[in-house]
PDB file of N, CA and C in Angstrom:
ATOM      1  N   UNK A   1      94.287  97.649  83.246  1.00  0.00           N
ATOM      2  CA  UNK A   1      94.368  97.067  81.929  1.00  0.00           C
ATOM      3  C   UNK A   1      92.976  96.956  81.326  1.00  0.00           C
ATOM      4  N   UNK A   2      92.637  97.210  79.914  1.00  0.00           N
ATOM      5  CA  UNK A   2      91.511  96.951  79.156  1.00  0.00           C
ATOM      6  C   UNK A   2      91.753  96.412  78.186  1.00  0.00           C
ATOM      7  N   UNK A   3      90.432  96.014  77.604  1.00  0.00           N
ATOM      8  CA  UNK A   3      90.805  95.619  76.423  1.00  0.00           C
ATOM      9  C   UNK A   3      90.506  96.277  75.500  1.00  0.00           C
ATOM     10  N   UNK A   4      90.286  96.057  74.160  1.00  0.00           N
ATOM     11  CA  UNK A   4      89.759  96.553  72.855  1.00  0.00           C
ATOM     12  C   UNK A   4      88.620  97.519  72.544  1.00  0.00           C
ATOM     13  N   UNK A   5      87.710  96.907  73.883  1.00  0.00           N
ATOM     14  CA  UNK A   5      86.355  97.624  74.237  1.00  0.00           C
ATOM     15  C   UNK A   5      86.304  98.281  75.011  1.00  0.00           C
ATOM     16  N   UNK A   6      87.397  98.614  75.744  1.00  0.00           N
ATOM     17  CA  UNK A   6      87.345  99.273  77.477  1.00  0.00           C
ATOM     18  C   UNK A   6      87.098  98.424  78.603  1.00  0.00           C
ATOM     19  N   UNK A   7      86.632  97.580  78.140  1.00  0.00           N
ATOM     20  CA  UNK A   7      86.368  96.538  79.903  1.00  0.00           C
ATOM     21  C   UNK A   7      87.664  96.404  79.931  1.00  0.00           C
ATOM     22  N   UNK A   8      87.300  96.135  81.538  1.00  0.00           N
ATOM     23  CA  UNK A   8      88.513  95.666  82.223  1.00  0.00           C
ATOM     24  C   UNK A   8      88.549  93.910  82.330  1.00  0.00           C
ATOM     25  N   UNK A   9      90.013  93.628  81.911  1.00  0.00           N
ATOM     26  CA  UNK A   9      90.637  92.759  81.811  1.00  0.00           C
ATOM     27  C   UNK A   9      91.053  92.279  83.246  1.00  0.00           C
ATOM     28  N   UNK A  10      90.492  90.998  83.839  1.00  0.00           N
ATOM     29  CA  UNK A  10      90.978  90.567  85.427  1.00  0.00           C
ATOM     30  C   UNK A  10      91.664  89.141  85.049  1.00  0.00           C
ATOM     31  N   UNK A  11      92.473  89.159  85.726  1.00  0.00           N
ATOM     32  CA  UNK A  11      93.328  87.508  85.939  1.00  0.00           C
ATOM     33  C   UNK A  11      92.369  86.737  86.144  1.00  0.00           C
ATOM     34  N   UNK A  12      92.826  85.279  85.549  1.00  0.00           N
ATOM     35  CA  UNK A  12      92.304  84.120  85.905  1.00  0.00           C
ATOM     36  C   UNK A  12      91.913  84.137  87.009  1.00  0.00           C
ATOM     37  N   UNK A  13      93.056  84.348  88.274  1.00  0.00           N
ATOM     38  CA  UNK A  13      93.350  83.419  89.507  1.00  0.00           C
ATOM     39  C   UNK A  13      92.240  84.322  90.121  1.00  0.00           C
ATOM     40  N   UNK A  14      91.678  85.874  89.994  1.00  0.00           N
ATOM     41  CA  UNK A  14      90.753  86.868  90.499  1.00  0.00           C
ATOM     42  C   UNK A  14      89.411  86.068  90.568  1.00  0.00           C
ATOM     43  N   UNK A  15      89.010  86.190  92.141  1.00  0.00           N
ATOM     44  CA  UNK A  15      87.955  85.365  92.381  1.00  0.00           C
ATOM     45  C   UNK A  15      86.891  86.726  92.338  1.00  0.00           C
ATOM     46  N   UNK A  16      85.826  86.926  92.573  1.00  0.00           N
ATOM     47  CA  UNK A  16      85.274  88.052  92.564  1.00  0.00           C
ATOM     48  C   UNK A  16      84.894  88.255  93.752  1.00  0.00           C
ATOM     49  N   UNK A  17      85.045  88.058  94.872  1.00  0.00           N
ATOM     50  CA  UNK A  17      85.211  87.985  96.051  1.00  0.00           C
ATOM     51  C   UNK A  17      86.920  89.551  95.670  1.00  0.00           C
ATOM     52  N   UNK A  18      87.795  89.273  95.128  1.00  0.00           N
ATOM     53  CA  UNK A  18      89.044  89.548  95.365  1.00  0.00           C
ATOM     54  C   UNK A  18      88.471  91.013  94.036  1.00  0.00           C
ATOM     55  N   UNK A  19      88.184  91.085  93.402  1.00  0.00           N
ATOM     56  CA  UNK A  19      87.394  92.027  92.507  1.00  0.00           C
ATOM     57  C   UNK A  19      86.924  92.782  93.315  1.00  0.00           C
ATOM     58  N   UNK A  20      85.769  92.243  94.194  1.00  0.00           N
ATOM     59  CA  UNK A  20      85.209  93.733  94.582  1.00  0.00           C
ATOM     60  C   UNK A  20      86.300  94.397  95.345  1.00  0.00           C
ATOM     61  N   UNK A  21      86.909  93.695  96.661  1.00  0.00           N
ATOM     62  CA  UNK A  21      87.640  94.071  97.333  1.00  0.00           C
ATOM     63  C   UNK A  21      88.628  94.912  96.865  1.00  0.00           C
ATOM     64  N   UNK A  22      88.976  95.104  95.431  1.00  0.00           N
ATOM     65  CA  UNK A  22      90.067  96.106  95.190  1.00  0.00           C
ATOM     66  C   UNK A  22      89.627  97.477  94.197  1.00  0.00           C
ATOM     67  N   UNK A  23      87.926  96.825  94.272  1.00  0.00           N
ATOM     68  CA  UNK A  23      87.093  98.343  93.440  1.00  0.00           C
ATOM     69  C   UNK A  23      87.089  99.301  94.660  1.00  0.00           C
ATOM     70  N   UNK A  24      86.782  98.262  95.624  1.00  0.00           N
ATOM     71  CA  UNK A  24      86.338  98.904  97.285  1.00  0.00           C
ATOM     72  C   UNK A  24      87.862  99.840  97.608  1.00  0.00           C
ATOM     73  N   UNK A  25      88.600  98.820  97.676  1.00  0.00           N
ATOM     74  CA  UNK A  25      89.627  99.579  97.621  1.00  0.00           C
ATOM     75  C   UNK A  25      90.091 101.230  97.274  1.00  0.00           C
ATOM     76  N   UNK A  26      89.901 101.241  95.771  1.00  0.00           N
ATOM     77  CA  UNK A  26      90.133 102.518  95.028  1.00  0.00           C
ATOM     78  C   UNK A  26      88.750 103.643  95.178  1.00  0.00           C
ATOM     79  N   UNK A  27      87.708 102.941  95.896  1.00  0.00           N
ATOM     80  CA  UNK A  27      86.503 103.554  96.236  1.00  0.00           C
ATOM     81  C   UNK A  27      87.106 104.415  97.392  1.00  0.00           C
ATOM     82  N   UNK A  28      87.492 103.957  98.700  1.00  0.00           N
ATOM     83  CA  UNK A  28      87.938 104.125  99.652  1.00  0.00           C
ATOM     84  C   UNK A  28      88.835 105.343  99.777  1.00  0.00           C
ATOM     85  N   UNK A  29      89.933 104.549  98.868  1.00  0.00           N
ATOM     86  CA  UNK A  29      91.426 105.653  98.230  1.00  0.00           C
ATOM     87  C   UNK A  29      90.581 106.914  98.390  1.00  0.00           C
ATOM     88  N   UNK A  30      90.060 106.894  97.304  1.00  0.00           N
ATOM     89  CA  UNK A  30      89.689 108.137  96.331  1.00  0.00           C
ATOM     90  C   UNK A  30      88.858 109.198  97.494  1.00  0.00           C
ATOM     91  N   UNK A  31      88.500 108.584  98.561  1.00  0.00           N
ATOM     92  CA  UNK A  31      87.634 109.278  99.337  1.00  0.00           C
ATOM     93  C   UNK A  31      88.463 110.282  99.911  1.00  0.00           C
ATOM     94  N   UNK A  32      89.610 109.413 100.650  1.00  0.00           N
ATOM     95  CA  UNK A  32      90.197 109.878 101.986  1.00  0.00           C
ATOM     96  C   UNK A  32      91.478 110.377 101.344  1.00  0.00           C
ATOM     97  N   UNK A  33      92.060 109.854 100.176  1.00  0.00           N
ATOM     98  CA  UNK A  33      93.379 110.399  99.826  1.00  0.00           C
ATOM     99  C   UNK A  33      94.296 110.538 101.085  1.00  0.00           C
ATOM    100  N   UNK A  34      94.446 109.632 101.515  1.00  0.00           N
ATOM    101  CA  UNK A  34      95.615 109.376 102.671  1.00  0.00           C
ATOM    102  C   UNK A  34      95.772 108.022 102.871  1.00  0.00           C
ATOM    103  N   UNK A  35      97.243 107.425 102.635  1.00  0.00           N
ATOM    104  CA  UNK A  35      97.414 106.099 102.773  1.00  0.00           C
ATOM    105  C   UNK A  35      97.652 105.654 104.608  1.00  0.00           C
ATOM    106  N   UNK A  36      97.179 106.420 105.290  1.00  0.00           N
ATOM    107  CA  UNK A  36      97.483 106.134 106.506  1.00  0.00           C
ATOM    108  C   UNK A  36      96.219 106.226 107.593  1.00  0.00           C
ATOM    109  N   UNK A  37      95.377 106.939 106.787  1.00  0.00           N
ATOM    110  CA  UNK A  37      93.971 106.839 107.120  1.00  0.00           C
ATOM    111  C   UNK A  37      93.208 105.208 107.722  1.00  0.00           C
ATOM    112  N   UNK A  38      93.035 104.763 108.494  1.00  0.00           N
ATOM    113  CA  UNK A  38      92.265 104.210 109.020  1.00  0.00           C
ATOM    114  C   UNK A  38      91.549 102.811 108.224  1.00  0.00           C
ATOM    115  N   UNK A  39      90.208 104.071 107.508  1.00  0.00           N
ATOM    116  CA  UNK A  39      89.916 103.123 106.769  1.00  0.00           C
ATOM    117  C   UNK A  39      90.617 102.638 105.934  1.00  0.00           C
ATOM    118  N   UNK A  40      91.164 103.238 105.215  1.00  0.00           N
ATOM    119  CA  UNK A  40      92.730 102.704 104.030  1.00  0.00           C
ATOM    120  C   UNK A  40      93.378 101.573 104.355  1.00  0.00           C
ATOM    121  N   UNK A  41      93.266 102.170 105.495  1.00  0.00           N
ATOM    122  CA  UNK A  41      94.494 100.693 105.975  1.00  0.00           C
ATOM    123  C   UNK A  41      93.480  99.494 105.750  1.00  0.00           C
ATOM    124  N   UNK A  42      92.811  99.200 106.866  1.00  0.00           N
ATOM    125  CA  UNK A  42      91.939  99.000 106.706  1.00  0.00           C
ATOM    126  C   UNK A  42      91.151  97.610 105.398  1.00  0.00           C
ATOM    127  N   UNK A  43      90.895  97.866 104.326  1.00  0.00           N
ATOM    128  CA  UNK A  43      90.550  97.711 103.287  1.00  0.00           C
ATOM    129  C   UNK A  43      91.464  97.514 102.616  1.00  0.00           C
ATOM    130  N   UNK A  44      92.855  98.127 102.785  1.00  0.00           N
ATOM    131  CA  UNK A  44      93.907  97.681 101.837  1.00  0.00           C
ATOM    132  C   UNK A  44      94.722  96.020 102.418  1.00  0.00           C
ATOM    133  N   UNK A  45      94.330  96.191 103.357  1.00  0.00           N
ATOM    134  CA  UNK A  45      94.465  95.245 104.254  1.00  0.00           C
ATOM    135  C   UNK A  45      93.654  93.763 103.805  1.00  0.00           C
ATOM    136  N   UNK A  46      92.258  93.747 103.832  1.00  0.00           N
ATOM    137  CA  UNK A  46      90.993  93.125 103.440  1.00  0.00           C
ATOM    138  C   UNK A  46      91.893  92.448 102.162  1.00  0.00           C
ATOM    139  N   UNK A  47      92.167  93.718 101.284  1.00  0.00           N
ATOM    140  CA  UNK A  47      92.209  93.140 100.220  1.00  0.00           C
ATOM    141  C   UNK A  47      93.442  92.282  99.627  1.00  0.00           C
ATOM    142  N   UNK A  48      94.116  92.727 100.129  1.00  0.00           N
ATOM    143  CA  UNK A  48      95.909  91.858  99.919  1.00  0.00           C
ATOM    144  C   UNK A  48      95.389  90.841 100.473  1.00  0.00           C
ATOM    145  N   UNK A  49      95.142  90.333 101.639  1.00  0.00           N
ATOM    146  CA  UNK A  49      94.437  88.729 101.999  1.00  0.00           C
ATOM    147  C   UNK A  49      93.651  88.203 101.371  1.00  0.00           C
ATOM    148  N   UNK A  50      92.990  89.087 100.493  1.00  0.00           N
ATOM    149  CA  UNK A  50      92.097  87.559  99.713  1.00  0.00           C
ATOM    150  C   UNK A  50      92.866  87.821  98.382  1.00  0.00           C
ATOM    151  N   UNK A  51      93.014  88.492  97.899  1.00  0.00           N
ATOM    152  CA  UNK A  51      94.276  88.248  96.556  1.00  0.00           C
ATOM    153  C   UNK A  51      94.951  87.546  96.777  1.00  0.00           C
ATOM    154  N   UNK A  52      95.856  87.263  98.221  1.00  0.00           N
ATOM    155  CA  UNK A  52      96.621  85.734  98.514  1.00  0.00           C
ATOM    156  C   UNK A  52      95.859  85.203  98.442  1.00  0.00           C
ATOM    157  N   UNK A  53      94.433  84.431  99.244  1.00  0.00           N
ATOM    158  CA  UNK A  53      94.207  83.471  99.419  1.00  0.00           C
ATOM    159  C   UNK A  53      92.926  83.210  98.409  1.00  0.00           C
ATOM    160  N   UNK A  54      92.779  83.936  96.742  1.00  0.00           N
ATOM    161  CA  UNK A  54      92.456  84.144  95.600  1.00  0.00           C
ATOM    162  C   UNK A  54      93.626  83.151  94.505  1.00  0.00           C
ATOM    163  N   UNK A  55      94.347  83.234  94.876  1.00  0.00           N
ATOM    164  CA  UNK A  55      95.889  83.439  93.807  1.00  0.00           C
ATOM    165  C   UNK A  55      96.152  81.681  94.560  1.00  0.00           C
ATOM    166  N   UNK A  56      96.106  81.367  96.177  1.00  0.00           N
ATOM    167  CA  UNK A  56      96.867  80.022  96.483  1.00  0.00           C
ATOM    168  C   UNK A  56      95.303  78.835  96.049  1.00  0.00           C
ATOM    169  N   UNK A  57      94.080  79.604  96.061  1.00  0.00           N
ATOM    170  CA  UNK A  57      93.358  78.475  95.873  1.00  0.00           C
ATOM    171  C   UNK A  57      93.475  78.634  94.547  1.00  0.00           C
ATOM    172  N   UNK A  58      93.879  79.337  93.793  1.00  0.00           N
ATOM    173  CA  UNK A  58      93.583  78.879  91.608  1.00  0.00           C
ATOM    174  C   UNK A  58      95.188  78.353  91.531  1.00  0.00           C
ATOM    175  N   UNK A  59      96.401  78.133  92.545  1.00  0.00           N
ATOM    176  CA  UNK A  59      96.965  77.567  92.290  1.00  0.00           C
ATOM    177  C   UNK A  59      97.170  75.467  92.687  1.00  0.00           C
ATOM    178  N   UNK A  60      96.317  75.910  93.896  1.00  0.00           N
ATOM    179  CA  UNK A  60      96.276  74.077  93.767  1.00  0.00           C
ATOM    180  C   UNK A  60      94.974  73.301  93.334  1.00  0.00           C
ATOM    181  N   UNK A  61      94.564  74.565  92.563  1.00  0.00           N
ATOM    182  CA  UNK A  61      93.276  73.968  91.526  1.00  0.00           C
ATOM    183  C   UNK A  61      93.982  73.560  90.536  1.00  0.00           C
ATOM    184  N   UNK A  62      94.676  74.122  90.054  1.00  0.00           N
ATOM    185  CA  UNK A  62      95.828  74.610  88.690  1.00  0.00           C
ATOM    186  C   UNK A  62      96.250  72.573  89.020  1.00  0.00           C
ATOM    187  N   UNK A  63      96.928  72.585  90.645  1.00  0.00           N
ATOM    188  CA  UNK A  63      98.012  71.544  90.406  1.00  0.00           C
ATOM    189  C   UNK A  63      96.860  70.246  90.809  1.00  0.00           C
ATOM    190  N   UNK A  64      96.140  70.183  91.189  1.00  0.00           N
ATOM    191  CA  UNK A  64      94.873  69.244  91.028  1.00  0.00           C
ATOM    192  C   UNK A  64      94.558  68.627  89.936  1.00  0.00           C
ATOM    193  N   UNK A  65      94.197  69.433  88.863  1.00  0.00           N
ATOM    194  CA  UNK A  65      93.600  69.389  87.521  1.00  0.00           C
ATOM    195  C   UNK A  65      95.025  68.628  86.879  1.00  0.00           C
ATOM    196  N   UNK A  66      96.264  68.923  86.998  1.00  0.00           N
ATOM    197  CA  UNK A  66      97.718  68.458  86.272  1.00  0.00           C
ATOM    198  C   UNK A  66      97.922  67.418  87.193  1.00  0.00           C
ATOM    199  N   UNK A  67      97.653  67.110  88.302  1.00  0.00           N
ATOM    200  CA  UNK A  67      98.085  65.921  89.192  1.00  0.00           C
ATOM    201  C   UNK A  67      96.786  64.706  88.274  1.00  0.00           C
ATOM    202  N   UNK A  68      95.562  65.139  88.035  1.00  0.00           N
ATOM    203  CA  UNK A  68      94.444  64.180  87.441  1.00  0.00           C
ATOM    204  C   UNK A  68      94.776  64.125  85.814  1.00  0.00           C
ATOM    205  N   UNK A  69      95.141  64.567  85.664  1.00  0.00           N
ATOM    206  CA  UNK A  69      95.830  64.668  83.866  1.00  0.00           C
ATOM    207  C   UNK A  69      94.866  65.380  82.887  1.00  0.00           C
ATOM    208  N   UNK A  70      94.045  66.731  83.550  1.00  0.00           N
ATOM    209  CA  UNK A  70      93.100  66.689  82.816  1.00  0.00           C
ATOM    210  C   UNK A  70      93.725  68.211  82.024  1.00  0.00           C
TER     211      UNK A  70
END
């Protein structure tokens, strides 16, 4: 997704920790072109775990901030 200008557009909940990990990602891809490759796995791996654990910490930030009324 982009926007108006061409940058890319990232979710809130995207920590940049979880950013690089999925540039790395398509870095990786693009090398080996095989989803069964090693490193692929690998890195695709890396990266689905911190997108969860990206996504569960901006959600009980989310319910923190609404539990304090702010």
């Amino acid at each position: 997704m982009t926007n108006k200008n061409g940058g890319r557009i990232t979710k809130n909940w995207m920590s940049h920790r979880a950013i690089k990990l999925v540039k790395k990602k398509h870095r990786v891809y693009r090398r080996y072109r095989d989803n069964s490759h090693p490193a692929v796995l690998r890195i695709t791996k890396n990266a689905k775990c911190e997108i969860v654990r990206s996504k569960r910490k901006f959600e009980r930030k989310l319910a923190e901030n609404i539990k304090q009324g702010l």
